[in-house]
Protein backbone atom coordinates (compact mmCIF):
# COMPACT_ATOMS: atom_id res chain seq x y z
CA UNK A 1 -19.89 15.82 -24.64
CA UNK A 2 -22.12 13.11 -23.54
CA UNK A 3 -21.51 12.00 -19.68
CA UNK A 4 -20.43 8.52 -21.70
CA UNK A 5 -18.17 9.78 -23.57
CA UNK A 6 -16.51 12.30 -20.56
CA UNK A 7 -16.37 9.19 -18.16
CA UNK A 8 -14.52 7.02 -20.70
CA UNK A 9 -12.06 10.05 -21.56
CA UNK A 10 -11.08 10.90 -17.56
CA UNK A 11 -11.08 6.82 -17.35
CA UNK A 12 -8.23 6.63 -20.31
CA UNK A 13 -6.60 9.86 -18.53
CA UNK A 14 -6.03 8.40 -15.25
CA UNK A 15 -4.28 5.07 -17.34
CA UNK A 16 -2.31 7.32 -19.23
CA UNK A 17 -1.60 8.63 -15.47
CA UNK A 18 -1.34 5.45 -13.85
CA UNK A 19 1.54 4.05 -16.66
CA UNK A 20 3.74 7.75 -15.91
CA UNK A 21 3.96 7.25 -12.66
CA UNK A 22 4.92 3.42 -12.33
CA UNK A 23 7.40 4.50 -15.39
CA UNK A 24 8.46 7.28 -12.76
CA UNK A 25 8.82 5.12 -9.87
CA UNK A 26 10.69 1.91 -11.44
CA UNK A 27 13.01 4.27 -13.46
CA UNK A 28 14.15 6.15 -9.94
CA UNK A 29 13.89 2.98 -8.39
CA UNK A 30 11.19 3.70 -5.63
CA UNK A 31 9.03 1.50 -4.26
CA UNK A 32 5.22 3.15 -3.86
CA UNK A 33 3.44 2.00 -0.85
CA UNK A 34 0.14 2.49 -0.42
CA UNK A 35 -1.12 3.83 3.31
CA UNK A 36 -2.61 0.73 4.51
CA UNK A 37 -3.22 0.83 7.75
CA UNK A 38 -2.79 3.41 11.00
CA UNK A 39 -0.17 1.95 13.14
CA UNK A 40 1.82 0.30 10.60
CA UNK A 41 5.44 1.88 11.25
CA UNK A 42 8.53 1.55 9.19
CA UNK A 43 10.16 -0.93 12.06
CA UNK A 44 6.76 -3.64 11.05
CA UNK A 45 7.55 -2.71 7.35
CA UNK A 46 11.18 -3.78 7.39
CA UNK A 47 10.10 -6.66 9.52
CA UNK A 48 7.65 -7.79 6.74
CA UNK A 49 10.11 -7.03 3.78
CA UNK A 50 12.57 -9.32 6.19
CA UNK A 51 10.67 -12.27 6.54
CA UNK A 52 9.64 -11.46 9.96
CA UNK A 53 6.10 -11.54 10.04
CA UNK A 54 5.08 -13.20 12.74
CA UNK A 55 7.68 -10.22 14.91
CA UNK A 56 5.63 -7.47 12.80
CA UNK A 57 2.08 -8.75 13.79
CA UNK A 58 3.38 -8.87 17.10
CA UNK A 59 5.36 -5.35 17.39
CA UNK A 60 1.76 -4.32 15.56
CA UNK A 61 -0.32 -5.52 18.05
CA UNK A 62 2.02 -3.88 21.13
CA UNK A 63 1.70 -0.57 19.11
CA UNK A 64 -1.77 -0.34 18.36
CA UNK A 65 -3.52 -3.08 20.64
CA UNK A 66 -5.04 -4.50 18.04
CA UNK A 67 -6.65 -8.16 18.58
CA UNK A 68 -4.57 -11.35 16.54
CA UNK A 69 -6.85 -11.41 13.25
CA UNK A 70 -6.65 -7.41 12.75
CA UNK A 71 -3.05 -7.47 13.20
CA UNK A 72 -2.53 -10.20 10.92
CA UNK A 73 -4.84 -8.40 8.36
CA UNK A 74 -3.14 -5.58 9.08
CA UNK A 75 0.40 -6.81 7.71
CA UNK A 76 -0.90 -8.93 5.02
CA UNK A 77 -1.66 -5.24 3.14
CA UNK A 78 2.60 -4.74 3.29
C-alpha cells in the first residue's frame, strides 16, 4: 500500500472513530472535556459552566499564581 493511500485510510479510521465516540458520549449523556490546562479544578469548571468567570480566573490565579492574561486564557479553553 502506497504511504498515500495508508495515510488517507488511518485518516478515514480515526473519523469513523471520532463519530463513535461523540455517538457514545451524547447517547450516555456525558460531556467530554478536553485537559486544558494544569490547575484548572472542578470548583473553576463549575464556576465557568455558572457564569462566573471573572470568580474562576480569580480562584485560578490564587491556585496556580498565574499572571491576569494566562488565567484568563486559561478559562477561555472551558
Amino acid at each position: 500500500m502506497a504511504r498515500g493511500d495508508e495515510i488517507r485510510e488511518l485518516q478515514k479510521h480515526v473519523k469513523k472513530l471520532e463519530r463513535k465516540v461523540a455517538f457514545l458520549l451524547d447517547h450516555l449523556q456525558l460531556n467530554y472535556q478536553e485537559e486544558s490546562s494544569p490547575g484548572i479544578t472542578q470548583e473553576i469548571v463549575d464556576l465557568v459552566r455558572m457564569g462566573r468567570k471573572i470568580e474562576a480566573i480569580k480562584l485560578y490565579r490564587e491556585e496556580t499564581g498565574a499572571g491576569l492574561k494566562e488565567a484568563k486564557e486559561a478559562i477561555d479553553t472551558i
